[in-house]
Protein backbone atom coordinates (compact mmCIF):
# COMPACT_ATOMS: atom_id res chain seq x y z
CA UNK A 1 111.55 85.29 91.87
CA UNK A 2 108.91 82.98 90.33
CA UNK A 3 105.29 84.11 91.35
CA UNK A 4 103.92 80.89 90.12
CA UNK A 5 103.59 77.50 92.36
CA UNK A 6 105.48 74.66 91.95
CA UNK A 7 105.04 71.10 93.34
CA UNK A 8 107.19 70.52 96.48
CA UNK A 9 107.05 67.18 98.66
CA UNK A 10 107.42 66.87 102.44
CA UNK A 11 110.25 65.49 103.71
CA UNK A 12 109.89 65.81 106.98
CA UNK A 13 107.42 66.81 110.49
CA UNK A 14 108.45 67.31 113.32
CA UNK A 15 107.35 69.07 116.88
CA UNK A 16 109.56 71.79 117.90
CA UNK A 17 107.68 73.11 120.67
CA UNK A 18 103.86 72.60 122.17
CA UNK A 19 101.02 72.92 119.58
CA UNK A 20 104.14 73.98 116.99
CA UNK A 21 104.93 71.92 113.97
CA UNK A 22 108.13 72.23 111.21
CA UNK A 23 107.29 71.21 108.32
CA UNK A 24 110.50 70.69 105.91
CA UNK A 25 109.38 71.33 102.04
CA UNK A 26 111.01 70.15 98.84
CA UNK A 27 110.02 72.02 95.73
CA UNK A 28 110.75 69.52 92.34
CA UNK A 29 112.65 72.09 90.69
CA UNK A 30 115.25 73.05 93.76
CA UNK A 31 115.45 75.51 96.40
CA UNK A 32 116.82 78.86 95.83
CA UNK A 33 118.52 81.02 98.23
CA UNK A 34 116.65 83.77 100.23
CA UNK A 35 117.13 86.98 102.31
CA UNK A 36 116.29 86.26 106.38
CA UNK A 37 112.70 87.37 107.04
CA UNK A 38 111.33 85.86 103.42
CA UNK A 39 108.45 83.93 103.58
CA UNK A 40 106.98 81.36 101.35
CA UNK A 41 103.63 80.72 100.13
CA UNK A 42 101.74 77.22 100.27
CA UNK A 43 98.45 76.65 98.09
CA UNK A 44 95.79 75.00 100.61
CA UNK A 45 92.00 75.09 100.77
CA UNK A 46 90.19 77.36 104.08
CA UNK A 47 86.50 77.26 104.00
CA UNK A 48 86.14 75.60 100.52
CA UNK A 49 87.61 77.73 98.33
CA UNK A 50 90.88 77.58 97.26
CA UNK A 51 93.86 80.27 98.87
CA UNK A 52 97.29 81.12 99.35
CA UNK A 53 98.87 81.02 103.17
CA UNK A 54 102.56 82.62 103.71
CA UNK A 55 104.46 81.07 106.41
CA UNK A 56 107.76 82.73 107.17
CA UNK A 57 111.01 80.56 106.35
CA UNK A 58 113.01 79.34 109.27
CA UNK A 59 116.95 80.05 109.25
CA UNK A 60 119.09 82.21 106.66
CA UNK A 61 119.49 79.50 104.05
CA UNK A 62 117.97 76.52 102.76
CA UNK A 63 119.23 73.13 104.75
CA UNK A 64 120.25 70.31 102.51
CA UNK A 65 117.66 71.20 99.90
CA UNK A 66 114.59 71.99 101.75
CA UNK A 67 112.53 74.76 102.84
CA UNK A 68 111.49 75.02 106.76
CA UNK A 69 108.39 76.46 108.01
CA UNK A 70 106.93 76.47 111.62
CA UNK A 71 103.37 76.90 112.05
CA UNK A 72 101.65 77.29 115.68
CA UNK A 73 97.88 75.44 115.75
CA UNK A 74 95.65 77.83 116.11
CA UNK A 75 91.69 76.95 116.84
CA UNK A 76 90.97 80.64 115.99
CA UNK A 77 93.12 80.49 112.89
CA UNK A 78 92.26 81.29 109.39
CA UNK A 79 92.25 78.14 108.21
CA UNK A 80 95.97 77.06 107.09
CA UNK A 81 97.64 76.38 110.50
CA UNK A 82 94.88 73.36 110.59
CA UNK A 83 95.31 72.03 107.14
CA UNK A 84 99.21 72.46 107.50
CA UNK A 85 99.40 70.18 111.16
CA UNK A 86 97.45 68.00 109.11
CA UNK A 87 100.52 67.24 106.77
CA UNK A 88 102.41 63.91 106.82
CA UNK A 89 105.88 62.90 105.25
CA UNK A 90 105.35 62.15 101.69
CA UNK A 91 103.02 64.51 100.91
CA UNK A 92 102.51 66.63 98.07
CA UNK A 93 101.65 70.44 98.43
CA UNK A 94 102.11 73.32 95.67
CA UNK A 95 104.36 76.35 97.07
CA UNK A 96 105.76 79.22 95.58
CA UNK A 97 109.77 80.00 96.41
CA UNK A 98 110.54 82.63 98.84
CA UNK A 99 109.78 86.02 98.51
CA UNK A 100 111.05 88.90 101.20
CA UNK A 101 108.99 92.66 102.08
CA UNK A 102 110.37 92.06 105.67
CA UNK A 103 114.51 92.14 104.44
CA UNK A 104 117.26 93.03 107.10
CA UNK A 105 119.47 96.27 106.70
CA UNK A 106 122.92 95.20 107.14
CA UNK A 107 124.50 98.84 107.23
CA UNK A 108 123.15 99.46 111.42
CA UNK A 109 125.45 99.87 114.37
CA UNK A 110 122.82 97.60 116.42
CA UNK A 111 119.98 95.72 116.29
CA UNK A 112 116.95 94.68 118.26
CA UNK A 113 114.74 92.09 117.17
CA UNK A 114 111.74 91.93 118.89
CA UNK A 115 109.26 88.57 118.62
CA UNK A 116 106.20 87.49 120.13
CA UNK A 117 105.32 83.57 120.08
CA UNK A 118 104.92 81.90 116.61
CA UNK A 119 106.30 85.59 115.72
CA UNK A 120 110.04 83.88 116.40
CA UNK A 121 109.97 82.30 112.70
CA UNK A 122 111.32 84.92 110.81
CA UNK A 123 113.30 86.50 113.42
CA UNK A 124 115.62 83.03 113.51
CA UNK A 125 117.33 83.71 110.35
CA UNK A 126 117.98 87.43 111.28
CA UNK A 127 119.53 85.82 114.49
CA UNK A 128 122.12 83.49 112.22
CA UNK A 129 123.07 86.20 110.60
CA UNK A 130 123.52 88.88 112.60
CA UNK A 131 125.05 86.84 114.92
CA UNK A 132 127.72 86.04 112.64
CA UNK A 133 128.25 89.89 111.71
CA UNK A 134 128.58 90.28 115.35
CA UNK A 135 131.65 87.67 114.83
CA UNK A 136 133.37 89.63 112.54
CA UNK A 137 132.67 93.29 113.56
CA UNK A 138 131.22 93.32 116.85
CA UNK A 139 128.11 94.91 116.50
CA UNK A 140 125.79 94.00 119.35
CA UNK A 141 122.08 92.24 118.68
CA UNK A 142 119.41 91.49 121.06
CA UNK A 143 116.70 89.47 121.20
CA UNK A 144 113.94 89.94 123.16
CA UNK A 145 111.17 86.97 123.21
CA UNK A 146 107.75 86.80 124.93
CA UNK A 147 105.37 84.09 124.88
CA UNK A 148 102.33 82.10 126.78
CA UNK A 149 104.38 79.21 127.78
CA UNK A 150 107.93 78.16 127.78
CA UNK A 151 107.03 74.88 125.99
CA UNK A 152 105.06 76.63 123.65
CA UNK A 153 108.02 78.77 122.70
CA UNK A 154 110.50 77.26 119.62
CA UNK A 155 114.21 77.52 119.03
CA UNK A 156 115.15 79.35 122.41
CA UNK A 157 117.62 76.32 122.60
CA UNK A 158 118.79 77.06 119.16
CA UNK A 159 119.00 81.34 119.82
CA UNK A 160 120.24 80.69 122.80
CA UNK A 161 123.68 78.92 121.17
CA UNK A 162 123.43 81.96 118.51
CA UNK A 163 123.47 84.86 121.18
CA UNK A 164 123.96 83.80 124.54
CA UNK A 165 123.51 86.36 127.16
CA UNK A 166 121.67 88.58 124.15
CA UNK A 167 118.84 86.26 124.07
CA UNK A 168 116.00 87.69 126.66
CA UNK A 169 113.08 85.60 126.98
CA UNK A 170 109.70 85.94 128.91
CA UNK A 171 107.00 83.17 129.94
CA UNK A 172 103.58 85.29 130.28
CA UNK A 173 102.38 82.28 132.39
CA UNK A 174 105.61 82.53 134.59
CA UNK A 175 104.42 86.11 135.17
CA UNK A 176 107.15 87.28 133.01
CA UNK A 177 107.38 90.70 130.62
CA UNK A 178 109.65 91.99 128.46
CA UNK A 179 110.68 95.71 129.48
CA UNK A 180 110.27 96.94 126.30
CA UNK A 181 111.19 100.15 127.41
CA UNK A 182 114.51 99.63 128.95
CA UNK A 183 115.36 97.27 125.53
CA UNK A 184 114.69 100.00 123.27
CA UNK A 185 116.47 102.61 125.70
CA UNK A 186 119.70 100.60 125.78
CA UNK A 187 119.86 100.49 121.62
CA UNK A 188 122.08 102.80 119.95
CA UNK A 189 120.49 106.03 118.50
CA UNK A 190 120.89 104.89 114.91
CA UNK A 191 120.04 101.35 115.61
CA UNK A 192 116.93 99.59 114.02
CA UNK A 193 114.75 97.10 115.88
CA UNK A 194 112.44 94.47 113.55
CA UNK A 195 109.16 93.32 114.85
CA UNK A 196 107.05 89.98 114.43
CA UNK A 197 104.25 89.39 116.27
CA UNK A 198 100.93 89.40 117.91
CA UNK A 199 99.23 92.84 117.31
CA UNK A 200 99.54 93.77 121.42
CA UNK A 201 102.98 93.44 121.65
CA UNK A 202 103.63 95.32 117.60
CA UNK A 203 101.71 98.14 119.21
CA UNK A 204 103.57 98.78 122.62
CA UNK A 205 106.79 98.58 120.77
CA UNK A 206 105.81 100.98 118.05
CA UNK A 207 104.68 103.45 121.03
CA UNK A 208 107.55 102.38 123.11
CA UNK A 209 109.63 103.58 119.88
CA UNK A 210 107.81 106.76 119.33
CA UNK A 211 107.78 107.74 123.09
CA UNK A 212 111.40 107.93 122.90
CA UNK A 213 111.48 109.91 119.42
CA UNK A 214 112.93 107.38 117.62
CA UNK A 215 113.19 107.79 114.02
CA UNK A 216 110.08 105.60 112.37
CA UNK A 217 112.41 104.34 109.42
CA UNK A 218 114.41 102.38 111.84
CA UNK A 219 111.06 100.31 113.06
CA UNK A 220 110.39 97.61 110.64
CA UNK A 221 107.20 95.25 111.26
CA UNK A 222 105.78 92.15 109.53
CA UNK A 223 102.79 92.75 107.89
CA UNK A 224 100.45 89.86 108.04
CA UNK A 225 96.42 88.72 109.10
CA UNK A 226 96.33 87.84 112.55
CA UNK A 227 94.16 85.91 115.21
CA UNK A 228 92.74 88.66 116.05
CA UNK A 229 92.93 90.82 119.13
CA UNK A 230 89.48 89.26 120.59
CA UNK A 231 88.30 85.22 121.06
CA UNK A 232 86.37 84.27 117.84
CA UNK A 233 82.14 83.94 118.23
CA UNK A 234 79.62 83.66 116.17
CA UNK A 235 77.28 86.69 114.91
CA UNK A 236 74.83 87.61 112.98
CA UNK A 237 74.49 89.92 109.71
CA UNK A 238 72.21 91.71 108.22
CA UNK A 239 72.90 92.40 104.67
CA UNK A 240 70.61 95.89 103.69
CA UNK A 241 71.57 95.43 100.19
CA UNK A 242 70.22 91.70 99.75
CA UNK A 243 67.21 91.91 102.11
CA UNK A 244 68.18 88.94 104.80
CA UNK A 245 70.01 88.15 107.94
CA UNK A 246 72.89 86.20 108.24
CA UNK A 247 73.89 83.74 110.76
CA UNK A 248 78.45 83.38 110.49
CA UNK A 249 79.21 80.33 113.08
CA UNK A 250 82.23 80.76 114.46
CA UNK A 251 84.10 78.18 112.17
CA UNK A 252 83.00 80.21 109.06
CA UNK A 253 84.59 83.49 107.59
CA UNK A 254 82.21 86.38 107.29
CA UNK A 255 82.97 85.56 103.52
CA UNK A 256 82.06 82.14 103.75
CA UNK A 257 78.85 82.51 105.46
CA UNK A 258 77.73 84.66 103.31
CA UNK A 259 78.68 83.10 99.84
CA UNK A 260 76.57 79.98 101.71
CA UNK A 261 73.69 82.38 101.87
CA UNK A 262 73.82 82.92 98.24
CA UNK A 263 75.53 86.36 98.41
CA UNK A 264 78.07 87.36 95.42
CA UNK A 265 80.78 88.88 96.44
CA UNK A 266 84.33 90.02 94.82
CA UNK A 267 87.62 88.23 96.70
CA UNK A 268 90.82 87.24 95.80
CA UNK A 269 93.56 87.16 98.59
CA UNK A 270 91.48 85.38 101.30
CA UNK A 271 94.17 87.07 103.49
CA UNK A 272 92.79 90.37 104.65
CA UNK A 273 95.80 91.87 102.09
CA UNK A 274 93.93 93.03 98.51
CA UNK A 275 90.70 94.43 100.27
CA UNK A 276 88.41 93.28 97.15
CA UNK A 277 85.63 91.92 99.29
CA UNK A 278 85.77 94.81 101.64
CA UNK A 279 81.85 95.85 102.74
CA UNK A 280 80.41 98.95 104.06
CA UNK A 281 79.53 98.98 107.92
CA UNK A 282 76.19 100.41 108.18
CA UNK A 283 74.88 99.67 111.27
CA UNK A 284 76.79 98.16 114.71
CA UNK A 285 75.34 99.37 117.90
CA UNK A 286 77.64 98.86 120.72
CA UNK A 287 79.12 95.67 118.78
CA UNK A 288 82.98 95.33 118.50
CA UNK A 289 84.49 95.04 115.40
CA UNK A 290 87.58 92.70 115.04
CA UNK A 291 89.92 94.00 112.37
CA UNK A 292 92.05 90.89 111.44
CA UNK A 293 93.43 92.64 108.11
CA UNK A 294 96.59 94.37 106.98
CA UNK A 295 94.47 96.32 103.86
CA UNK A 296 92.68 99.20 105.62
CA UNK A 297 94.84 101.82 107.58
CA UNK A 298 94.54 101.98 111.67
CA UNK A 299 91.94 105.17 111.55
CA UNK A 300 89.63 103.32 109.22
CA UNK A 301 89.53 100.45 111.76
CA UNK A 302 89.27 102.63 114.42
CA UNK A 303 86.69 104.25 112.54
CA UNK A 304 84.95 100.70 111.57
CA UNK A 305 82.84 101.66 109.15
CA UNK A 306 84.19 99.15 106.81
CA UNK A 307 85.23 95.40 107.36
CA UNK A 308 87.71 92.96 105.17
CA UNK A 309 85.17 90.16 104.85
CA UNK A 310 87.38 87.44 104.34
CA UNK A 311 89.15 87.85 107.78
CA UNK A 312 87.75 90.26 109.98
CA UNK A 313 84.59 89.79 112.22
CA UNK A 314 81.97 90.83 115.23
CA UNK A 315 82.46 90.27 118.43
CA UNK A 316 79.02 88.60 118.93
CA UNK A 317 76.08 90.94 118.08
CA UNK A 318 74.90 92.22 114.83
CA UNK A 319 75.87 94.22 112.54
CA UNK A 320 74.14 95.69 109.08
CA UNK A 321 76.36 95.84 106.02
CA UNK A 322 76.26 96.76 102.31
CA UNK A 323 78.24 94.52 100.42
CA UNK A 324 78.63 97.12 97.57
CA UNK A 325 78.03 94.31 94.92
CA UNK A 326 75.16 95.19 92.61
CA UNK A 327 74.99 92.11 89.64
């Protein structure tokens, strides 16, 4: 698979649920087939500087020679979901073709997929698939959905069709929870569940899963930057190693804010994934830290003594921080 981009035109935008957009992609030199669960990359610009955002690719296959991509609007975002609900038919946008680390297994006796909100996107293909294997063999597949708001909740229409009575949904707002327990309960012992969204609901699965000594081969999760688990506010930083405070709005990556301030810094992935601009914690008092990155493991965030700069944040407060550059 090609890891360069390539020039791609939208063909299409549409609304396919509240605050959710899909965005249907042409690439100049073709689509190319995919596993379900790939995900695509688009070339955009967050905070002035130029990155790469993956969204994951809706349905098993390309549809009359276009890529689909759904992408929820969110204020607390990174940057992309913005810039992509800002697209309009005719555009032109650089992508690179789909890529998978999130492939299905095809060899289980039963699978649970397990998706939270705009966490349903990769999980769709998965469905088509499966649900076609279920055709032919009759292994079972559920689906268990959660989200805010029913109308902010995509394709149940669509799954629904695919699975029928397998197809669980949940409306937070409704007062409505999955029972992740009894879902994982009912699957069969050598059966594999797959995972995509918000970091709440990953986590009670994955205990759910190892409460019940379940194998941890057979949980697969996507790996990607997230909202965060707390609101986004603004903070202040002192940076030991430079000699000033900084002020980061809440609009502005920790990055950002301080690149503005005339800090260097190393980056590359602008995605919380590489871990190049990662600083040293100093100093936090009784601030929270929000770790919005996929780089460090879950006892160095726990531990929060260091910070992914180009994603992760304070709660409020102040911190003190070493960048680690020295010119």
């Amino acid at each position: 698979m090609s890891s360069t981009f390539v020039p791609a035109t939208v063909r299409a935008v549409r609304a396919v649920a509240d605050d959710v957009r899909q965005v249907e992609l042409v690439p100049d030199d073709g689509v190319r087939g995919y596993p379900p669960g790939s995900h695509l990359d688009l070339a955009l610009e967050v905070d002035g500087l130029p990155v790469a955002r993956s969204y994951s690719v809706v349905g098993a296959a390309p549809e009359d020679g276009a890529y689909r991509i759904a992408v929820k609007l969110l204020p607390d975002s990174r940057g992309g979901s913005r810039r992509v609900h800002a697209l309009a038919t005719g555009d032109r946008v650089e992508l690179r073709h789909p890529t998978s680390h999130f492939e299905l297994d095809p060899r289980r006796p039963e699978y649970l997929l397990v998706a939270g909100g705009i966490g349903i996107t990769p999980l769709v293909g998965m469905a088509e698939v499966l649900a076609r294997r279920r055709e032919r063999t009759g292994a079972p597949v559920r689906l268990a959905y959660a989200g805010h708001r029913r109308a902010a909740m995509p394709f149940v229409d669509h799954l629904r069709g695919l699975l029928g009575d397998g197809l669980v949904t949940a409306a937070g707002e409704d007062g409505e929870r999955l029972d992740l327990v009894a879902e994982i309960a009912g699957l069969h012992p050598d059966g594999e569940v797959y995972v995509c969204g918000p970091p709440r609901l990953t986590d009670a699965v994955r205990a759910c899963w190892t409460d019940q000594g379940r194998p941890a081969k057979r949980l697969r999760t996507e790996t990607f930057g997230t909202a965060g688990r707390h609101p986004t506010t603004a903070f202040d930083v002192e940076v030991r190693d430079h000699g000033l405070t900084v002020h980061v709005p809440r609009d502005r990556t920790l990055l950002g804010a301080l690149r503005d301030a005339g800090v260097d810094m190393v980056w590359d992935c602008l995605r919380g994934e590489c871990g190049l601009c990662t600083v040293s914690v100093l100093d936090r008092g009784d601030t929270v830290l929000d770790h919005r990155d996929v780089f460090l493991h879950a006892d160095e965030q726990e531990s929060s003594t260091r910070l992914c700069a180009c994603v992760s944040r304070a709660v409020g407060g102040q911190l003190s921080i070493d960048t680690g550059y020295r010119p």
